[in-house]
Protein backbone atom coordinates (compact mmCIF):
# COMPACT_ATOMS: atom_id res chain seq x y z
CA UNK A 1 0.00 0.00 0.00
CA UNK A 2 3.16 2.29 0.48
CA UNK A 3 4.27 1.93 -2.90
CA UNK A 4 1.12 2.72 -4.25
CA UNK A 5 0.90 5.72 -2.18
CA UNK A 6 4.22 6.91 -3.43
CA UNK A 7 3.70 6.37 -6.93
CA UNK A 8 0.96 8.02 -6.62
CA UNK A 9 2.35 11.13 -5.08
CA UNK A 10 5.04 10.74 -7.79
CA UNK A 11 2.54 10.38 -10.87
CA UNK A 12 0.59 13.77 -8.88
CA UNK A 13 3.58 16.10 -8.63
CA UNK A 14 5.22 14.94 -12.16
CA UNK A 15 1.76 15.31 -13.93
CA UNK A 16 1.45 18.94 -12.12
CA UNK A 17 5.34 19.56 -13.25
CA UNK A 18 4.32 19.20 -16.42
CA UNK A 19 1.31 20.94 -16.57
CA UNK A 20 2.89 24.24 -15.20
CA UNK A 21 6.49 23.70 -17.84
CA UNK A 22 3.95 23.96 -20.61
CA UNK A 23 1.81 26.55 -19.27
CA UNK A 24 4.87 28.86 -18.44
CA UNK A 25 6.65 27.49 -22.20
CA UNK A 26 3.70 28.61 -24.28
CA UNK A 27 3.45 32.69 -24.11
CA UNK A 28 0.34 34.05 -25.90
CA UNK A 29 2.92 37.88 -26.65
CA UNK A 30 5.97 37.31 -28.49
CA UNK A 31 9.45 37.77 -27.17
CA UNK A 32 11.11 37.91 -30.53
CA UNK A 33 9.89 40.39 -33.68
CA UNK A 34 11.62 40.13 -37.08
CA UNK A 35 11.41 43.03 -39.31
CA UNK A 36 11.78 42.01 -43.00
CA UNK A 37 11.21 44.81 -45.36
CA UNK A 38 8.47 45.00 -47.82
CA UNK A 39 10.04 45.53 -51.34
CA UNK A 40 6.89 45.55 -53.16
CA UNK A 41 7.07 48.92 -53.65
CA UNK A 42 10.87 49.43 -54.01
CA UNK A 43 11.51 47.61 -57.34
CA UNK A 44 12.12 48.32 -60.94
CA UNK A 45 9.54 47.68 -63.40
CA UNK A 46 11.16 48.58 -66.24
CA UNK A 47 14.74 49.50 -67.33
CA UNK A 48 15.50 50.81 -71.31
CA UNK A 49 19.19 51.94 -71.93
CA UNK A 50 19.41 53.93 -74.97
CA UNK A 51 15.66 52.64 -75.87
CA UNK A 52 17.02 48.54 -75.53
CA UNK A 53 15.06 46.73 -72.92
CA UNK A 54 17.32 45.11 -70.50
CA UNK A 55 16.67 42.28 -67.83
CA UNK A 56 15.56 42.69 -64.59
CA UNK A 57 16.45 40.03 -61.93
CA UNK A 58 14.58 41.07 -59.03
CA UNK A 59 15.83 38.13 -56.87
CA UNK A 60 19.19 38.94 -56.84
CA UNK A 61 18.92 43.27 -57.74
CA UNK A 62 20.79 42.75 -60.74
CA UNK A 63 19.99 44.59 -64.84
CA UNK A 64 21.58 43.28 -67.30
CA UNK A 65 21.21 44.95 -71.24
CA UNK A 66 23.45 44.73 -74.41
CA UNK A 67 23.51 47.53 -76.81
CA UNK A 68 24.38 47.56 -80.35
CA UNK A 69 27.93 47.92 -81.74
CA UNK A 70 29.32 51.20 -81.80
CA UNK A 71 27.04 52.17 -78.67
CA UNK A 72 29.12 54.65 -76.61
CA UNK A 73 29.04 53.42 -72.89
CA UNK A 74 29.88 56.91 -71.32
CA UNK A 75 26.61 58.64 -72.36
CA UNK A 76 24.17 56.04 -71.66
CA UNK A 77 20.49 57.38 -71.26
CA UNK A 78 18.11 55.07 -69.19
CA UNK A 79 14.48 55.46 -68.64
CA UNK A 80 13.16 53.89 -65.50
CA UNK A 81 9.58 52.89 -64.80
CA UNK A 82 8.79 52.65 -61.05
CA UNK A 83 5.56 52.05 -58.98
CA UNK A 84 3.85 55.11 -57.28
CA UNK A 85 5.51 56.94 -54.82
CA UNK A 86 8.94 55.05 -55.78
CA UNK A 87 11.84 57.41 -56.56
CA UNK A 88 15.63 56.26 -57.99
CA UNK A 89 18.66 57.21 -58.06
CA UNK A 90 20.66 58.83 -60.74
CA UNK A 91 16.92 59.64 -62.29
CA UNK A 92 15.03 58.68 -64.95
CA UNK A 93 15.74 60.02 -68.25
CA UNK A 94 19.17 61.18 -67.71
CA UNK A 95 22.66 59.95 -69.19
CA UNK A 96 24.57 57.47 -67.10
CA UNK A 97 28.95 56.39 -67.59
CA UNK A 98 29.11 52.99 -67.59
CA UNK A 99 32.08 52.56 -69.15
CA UNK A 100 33.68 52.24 -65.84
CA UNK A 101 31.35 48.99 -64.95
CA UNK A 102 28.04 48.30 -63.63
CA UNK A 103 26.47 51.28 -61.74
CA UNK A 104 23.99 50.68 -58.97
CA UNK A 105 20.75 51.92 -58.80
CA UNK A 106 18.85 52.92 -55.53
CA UNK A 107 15.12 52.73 -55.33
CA UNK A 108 13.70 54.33 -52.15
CA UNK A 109 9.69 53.95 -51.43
CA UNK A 110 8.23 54.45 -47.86
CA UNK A 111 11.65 54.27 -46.14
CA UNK A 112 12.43 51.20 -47.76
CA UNK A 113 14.84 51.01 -50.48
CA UNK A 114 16.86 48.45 -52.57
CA UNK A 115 19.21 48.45 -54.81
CA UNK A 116 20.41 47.16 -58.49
CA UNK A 117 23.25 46.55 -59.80
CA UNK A 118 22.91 47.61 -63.22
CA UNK A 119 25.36 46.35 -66.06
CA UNK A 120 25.54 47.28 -69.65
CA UNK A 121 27.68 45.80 -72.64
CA UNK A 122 28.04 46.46 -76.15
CA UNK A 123 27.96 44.20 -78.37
CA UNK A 124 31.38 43.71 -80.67
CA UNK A 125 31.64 44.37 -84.28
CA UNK A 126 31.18 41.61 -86.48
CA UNK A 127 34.04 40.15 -88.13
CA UNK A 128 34.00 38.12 -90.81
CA UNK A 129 37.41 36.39 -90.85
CA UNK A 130 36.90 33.99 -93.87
CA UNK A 131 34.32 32.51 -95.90
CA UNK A 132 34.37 30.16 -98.55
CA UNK A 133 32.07 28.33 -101.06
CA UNK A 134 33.00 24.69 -101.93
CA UNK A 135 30.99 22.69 -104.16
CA UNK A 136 30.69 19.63 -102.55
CA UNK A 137 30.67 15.84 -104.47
CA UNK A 138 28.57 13.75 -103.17
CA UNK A 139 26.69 10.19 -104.18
């Protein structure tokens, strides 16, 4: 009859254990808040250097665009279409060097803002470096 009595005391006081560890473990206000912004607003629609569409990788803030030959990379003018509110930097419409490299663009919306890496080539002249008809005998 003892050990019944003790393991019932046991059972008693681990069952109440329990009942307050997951009471006091399960918090109804969180301790811990994670702010991730909202880019929604803060991205590039479109992107036209010198009036070529280019590619926008939103994922990784990269714009990639290849001009024609001859295109001169220091005087490069971009147009920029943005959602409401949005604003870049360097602007819409006007001329960007990127003979230098890529050239990052900052889009600010609501106090949020992201940015672009933007990179533009030119594509090289085409050379023709031989060329030859053969007649060819077949069977």
């Amino acid at each position: 009859m003892k050990n019944i009595y003790n393991n019932l005391k046991w059972g008693i006081f681990l069952f109440l254990t329990g009942i307050f560890l997951f009471q006091t473990g399960c918090q109804d206000e969180l301790l811990f808040q994670d702010h991730v912004p909202d880019y929604t607003y803060s991205i590039i629609r479109n992107f036209t250097a010198d009036d070529q569409k280019a590619d926008i990788d939103h994922t990784n803030g990269a714009i990639t665009a290849t001009l024609p030959a001859g295109s001169d990379l220091s005087s490069v003018t971009v147009n920029i279409s943005l959602p409401e509110g949005a604003a870049v930097s360097p602007v819409s419409g006007s001329t960007v060097d990127f003979s230098n490299g890529p050239v990052i663009f900052t889009v600010s919306n609501n106090g949020v803002e992201r940015e672009y890496t933007t990179t533009i080539s030119v594509y090289g002249n085409p050379l023709m470096m031989s060329f030859s008809l053969v007649k060819t005998w077949g069977y």
